[in-house]
C-alpha atoms as a PDB file:
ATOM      1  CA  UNK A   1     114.284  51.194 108.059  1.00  0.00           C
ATOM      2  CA  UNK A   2     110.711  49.867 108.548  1.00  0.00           C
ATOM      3  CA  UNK A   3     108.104  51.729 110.533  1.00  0.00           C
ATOM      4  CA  UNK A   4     108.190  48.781 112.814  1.00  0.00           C
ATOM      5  CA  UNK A   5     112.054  49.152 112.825  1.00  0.00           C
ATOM      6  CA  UNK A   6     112.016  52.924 113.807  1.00  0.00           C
ATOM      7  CA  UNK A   7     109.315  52.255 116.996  1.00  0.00           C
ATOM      8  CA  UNK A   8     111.624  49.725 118.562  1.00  0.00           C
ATOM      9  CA  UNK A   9     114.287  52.339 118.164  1.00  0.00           C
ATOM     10  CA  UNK A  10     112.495  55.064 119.325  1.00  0.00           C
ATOM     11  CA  UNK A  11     110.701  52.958 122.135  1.00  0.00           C
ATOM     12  CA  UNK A  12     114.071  51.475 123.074  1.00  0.00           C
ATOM     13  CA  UNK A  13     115.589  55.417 123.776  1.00  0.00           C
ATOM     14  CA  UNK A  14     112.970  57.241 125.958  1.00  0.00           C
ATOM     15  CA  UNK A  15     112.887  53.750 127.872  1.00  0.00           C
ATOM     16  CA  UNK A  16     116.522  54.618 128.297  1.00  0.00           C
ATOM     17  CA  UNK A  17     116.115  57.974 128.835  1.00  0.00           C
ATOM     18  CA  UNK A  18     113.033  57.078 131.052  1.00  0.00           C
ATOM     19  CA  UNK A  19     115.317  54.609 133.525  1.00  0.00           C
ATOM     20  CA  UNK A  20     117.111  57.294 134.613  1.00  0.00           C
ATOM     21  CA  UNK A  21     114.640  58.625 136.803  1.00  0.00           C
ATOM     22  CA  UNK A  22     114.053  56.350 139.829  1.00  0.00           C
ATOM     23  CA  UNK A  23     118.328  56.337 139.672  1.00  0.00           C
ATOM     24  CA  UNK A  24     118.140  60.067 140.456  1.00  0.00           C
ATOM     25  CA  UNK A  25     115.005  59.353 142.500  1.00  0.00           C
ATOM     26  CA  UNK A  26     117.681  56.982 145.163  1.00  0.00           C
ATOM     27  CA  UNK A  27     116.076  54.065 143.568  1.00  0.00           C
ATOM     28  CA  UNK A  28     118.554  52.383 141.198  1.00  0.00           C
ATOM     29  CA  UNK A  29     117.221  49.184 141.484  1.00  0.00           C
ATOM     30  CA  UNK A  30     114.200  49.701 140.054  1.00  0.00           C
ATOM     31  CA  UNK A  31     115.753  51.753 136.558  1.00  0.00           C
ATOM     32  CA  UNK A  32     115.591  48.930 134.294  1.00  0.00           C
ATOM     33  CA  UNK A  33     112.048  47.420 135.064  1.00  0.00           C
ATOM     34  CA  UNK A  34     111.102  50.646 134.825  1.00  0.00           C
ATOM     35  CA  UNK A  35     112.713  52.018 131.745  1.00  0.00           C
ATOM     36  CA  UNK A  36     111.669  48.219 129.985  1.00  0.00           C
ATOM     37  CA  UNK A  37     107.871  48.626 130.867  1.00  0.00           C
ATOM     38  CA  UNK A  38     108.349  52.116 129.367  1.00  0.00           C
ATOM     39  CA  UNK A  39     109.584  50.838 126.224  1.00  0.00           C
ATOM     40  CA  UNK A  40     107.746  48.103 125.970  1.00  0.00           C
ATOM     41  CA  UNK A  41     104.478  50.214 126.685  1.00  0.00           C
ATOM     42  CA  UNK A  42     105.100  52.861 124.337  1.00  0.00           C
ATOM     43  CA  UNK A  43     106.400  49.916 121.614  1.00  0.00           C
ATOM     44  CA  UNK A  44     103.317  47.879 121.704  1.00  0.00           C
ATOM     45  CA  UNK A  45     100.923  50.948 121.558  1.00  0.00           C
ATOM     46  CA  UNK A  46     102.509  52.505 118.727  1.00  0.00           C
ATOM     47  CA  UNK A  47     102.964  49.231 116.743  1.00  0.00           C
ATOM     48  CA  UNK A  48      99.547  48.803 117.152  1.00  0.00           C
ATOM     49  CA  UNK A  49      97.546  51.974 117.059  1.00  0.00           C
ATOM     50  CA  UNK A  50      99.103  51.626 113.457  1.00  0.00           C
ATOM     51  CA  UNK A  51      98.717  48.157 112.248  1.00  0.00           C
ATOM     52  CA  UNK A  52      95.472  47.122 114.167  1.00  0.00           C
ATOM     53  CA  UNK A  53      93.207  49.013 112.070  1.00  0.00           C
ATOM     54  CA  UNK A  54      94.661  48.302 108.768  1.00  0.00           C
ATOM     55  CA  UNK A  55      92.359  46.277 106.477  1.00  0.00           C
ATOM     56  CA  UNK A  56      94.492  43.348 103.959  1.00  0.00           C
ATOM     57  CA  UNK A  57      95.342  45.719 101.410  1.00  0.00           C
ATOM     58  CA  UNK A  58      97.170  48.016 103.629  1.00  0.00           C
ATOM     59  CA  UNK A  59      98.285  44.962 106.099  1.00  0.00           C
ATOM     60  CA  UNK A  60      99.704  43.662 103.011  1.00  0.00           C
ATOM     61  CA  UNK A  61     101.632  46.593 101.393  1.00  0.00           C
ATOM     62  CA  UNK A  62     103.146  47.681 105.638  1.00  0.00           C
ATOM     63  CA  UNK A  63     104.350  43.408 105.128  1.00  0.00           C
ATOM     64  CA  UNK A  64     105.747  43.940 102.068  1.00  0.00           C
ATOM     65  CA  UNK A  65     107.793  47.201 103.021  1.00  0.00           C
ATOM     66  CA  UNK A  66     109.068  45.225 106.127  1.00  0.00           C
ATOM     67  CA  UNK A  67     110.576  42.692 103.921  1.00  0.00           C
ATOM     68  CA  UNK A  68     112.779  40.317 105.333  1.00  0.00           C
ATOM     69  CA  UNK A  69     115.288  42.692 106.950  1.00  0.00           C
ATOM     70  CA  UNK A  70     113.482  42.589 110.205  1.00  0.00           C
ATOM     71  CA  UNK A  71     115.218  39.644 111.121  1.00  0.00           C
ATOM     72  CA  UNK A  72     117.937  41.213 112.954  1.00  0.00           C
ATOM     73  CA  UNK A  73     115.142  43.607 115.056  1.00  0.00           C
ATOM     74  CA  UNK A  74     113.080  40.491 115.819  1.00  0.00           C
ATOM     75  CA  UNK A  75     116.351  38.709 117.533  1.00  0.00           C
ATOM     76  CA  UNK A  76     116.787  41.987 119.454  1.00  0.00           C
ATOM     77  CA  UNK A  77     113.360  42.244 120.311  1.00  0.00           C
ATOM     78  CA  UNK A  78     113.240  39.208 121.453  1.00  0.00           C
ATOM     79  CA  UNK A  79     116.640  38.835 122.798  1.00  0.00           C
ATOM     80  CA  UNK A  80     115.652  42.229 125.328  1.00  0.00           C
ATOM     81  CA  UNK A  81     112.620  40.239 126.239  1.00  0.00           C
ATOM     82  CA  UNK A  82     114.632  37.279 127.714  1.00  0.00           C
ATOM     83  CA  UNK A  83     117.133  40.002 129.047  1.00  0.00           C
ATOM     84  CA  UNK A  84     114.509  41.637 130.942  1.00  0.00           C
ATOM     85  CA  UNK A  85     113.688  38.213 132.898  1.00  0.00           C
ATOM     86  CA  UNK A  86     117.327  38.835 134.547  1.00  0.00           C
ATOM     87  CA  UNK A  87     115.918  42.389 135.442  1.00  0.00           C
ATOM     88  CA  UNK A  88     112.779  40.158 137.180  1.00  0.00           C
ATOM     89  CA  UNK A  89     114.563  37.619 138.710  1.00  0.00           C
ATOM     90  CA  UNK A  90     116.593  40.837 140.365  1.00  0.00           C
ATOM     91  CA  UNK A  91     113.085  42.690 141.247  1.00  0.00           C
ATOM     92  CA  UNK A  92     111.869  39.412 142.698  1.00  0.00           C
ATOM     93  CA  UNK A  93     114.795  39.003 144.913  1.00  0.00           C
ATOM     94  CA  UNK A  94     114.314  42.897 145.977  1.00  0.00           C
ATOM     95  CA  UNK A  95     110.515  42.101 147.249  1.00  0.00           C
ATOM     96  CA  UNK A  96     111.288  40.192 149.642  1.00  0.00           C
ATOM     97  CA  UNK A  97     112.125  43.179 151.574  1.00  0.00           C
ATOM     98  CA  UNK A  98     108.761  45.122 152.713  1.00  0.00           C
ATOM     99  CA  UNK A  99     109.168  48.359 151.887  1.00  0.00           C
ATOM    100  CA  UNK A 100     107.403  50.906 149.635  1.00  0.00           C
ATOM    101  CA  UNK A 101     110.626  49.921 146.784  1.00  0.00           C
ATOM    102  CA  UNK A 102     110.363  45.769 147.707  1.00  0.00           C
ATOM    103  CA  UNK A 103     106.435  46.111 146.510  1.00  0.00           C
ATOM    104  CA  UNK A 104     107.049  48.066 143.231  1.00  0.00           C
ATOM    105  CA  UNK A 105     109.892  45.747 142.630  1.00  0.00           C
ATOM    106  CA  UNK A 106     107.462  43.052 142.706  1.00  0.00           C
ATOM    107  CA  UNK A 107     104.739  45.158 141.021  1.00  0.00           C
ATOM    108  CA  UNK A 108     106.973  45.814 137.872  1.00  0.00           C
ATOM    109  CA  UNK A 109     108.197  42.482 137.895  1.00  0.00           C
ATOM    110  CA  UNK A 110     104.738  40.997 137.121  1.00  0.00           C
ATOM    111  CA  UNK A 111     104.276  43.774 134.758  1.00  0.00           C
ATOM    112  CA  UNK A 112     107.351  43.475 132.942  1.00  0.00           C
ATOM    113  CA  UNK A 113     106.782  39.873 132.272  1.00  0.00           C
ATOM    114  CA  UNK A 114     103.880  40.682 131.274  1.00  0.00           C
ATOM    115  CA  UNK A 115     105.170  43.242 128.136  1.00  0.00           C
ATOM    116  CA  UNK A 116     108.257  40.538 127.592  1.00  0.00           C
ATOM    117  CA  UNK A 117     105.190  37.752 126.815  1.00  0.00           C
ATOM    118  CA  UNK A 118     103.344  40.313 124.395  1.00  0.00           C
ATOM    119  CA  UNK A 119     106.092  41.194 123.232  1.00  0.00           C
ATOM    120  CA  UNK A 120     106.747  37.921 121.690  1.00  0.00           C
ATOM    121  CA  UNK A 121     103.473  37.851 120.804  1.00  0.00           C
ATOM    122  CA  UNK A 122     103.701  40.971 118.612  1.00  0.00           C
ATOM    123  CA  UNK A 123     106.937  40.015 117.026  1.00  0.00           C
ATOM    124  CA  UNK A 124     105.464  36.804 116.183  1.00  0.00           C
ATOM    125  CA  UNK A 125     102.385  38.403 114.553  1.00  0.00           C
ATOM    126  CA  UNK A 126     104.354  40.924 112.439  1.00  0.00           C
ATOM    127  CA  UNK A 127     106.651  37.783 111.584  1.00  0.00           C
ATOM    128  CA  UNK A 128     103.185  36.004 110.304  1.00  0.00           C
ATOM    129  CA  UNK A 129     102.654  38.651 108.319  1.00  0.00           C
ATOM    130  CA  UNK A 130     105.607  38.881 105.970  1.00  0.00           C
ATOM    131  CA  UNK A 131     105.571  35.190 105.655  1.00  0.00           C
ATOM    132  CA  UNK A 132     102.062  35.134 104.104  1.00  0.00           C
ATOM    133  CA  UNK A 133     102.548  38.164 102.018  1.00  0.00           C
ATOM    134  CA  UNK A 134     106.094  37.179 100.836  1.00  0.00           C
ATOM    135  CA  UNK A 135     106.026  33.582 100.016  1.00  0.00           C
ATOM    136  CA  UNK A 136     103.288  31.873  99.350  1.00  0.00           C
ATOM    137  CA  UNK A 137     104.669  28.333 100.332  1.00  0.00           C
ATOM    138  CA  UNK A 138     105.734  29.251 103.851  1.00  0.00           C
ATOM    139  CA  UNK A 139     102.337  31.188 104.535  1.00  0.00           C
ATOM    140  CA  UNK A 140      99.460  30.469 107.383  1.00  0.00           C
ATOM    141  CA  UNK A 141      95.998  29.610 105.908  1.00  0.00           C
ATOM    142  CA  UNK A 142      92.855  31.310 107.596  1.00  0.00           C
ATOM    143  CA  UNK A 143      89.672  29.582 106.809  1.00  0.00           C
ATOM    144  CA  UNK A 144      88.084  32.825 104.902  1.00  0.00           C
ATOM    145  CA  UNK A 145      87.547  34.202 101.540  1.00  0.00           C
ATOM    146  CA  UNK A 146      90.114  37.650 101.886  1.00  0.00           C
ATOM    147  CA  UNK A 147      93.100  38.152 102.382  1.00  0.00           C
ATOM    148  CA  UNK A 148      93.886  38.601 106.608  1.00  0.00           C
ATOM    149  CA  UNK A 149      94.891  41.920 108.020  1.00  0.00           C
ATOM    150  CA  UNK A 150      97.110  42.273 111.288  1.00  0.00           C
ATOM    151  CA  UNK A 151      94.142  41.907 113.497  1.00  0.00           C
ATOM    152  CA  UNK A 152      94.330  38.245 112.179  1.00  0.00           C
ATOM    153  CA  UNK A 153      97.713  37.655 112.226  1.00  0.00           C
ATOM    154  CA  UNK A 154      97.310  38.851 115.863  1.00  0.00           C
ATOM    155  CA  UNK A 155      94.730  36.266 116.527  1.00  0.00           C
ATOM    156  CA  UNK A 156      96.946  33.569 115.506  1.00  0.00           C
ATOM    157  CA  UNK A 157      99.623  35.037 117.143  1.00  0.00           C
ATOM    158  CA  UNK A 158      98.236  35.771 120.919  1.00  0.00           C
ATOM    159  CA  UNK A 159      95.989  32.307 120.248  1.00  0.00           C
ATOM    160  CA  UNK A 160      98.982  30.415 120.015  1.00  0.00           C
ATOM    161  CA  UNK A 161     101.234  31.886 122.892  1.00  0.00           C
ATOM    162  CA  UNK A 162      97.591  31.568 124.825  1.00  0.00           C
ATOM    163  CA  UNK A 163      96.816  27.929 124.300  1.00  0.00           C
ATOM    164  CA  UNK A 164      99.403  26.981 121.850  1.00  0.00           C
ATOM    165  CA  UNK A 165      97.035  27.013 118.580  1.00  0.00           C
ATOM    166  CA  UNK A 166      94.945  28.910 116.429  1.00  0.00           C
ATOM    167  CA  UNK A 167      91.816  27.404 115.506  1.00  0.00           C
ATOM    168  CA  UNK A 168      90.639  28.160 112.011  1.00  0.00           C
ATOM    169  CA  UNK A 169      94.085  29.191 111.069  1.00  0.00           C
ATOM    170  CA  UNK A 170      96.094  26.094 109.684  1.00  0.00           C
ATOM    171  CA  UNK A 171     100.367  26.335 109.082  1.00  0.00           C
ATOM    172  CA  UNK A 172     100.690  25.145 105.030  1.00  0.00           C
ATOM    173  CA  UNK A 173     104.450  23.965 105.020  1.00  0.00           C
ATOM    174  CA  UNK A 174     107.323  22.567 107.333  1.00  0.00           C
ATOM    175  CA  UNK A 175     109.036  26.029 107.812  1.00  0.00           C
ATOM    176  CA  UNK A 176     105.701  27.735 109.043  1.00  0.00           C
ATOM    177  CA  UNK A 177     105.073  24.731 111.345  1.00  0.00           C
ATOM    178  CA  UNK A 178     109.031  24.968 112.604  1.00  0.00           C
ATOM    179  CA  UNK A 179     108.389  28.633 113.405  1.00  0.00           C
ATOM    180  CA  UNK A 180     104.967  27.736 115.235  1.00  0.00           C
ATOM    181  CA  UNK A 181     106.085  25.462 117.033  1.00  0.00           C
ATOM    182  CA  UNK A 182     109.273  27.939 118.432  1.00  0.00           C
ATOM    183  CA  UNK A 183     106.454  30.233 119.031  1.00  0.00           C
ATOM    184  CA  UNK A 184     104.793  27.489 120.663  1.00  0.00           C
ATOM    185  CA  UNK A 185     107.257  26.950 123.295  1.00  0.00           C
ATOM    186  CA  UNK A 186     108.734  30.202 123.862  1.00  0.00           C
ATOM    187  CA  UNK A 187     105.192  30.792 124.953  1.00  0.00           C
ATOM    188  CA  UNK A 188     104.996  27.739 126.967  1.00  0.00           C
ATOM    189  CA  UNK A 189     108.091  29.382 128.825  1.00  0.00           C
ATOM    190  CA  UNK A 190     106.606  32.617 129.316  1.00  0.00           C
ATOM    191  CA  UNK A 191     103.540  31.428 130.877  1.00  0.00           C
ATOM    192  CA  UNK A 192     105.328  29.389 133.591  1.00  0.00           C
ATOM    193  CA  UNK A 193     107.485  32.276 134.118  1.00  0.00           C
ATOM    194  CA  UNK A 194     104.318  34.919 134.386  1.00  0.00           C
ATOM    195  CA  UNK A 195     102.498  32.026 136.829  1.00  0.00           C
ATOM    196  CA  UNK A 196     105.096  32.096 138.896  1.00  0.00           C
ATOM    197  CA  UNK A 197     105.815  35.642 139.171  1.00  0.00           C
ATOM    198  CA  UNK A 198     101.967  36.557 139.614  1.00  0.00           C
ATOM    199  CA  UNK A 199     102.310  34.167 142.928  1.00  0.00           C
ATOM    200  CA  UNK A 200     105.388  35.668 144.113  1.00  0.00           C
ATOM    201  CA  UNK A 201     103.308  39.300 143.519  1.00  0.00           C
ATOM    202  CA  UNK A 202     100.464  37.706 145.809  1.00  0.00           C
ATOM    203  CA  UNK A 203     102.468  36.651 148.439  1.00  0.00           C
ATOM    204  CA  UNK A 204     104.925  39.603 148.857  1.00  0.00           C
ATOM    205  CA  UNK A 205     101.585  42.443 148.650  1.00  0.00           C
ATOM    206  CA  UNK A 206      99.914  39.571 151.015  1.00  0.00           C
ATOM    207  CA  UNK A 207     102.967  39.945 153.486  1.00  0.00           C
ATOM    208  CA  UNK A 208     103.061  43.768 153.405  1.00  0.00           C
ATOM    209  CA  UNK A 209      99.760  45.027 154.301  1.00  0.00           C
END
């Protein structure tokens, strides 16, 4: 199991564990936004606080430990992420009563679409990652001199599910262009879905105050 394998898993229980809370609290409705943007939180720090500040020779040798096993995490990852638009649809629907619960419904809606696009994002860049430092034909090309570490893997990543493409970073064979371009529109359908929920957020704190 990867390091990257054992934070999901770990992430993934105390967001469990973490839901629980507003059920015992008398507010169910809110336990799985809540226990997502947990795990998601505590995911994405973790991930990062660890692979952000590695240079290309340690970027390369965390890659190369991954190996292509994380295939099966990535679906789940991103799998939960899709999963946890039901869990906004849901919070949506629950803001359009005004009550204290109806405005963190629609509070941890925006936020949880929020984690579910940088999410993606993440998986994406780790994904990157192994491809350049496993196979050199189905790598991305940066336009510099060294090797890239996970900060730039994270620039193509975010770039991409941002504005669809990474300048100065160019895909060097069909497969990496296939898996761009999935990148490329999951993003696309992660942005509508964030535009619409950050009006829905306006409009339902508008109506309540």
């Amino acid at each position: 199991m990867s390091h990257i394998d054992r934070k999901a898993l770990v992430s993934a229980i105390i967001g469990l564990v973490i839901a629980f809370v507003p059920a015992l609290l008398g507010a169910p409705e809110l336990a799985p936004l809540i226990g997502w943007s947990v795990a998601g939180c505590v995911f994405l720090i973790w991930a990062w606080t660890k692979a952000w500040p590695a240079g290309p020779e340690a970027t390369g040798e965390l890659a190369r430990q991954e190996g292509r096993s994380r295939r099966l995490v990535d679906s789940l990852i991103t799998g939960a992420t899709f999963a946890s638009l039901v869990a906004v649809v849901f919070a949506l629907i629950r803001s359009q009563q005004k009550d204290p619960i109806g405005v963190a419904a629609a509070i941890l809606a925006a936020l949880g679409v929020v984690l579910a696009w940088a999410l993606v994002n993440t998986v994406y860049a780790f994904k990157y990652a192994r491809m350049y430092y496993h196979d050199d034909r189905h790598r991305f090309r940066f336009n510099q001199d060294e090797d890239p570490s996970y900060s730039d893997f994270a620039y193509a990543a975010f770039s991409i599910g941002m504005a669809y493409n990474a300048s100065n970073v160019n895909e060097s064979s069909t497969p990496s262009r296939r898996i761009a371009l999935g990148h490329a529109l999951l993003s696309y359908f992660f942005a509508t879905f964030v535009v619409a929920v950050a009006i829905n957020l306006v409009v339902s704190l508008g109506q309540s105050s």
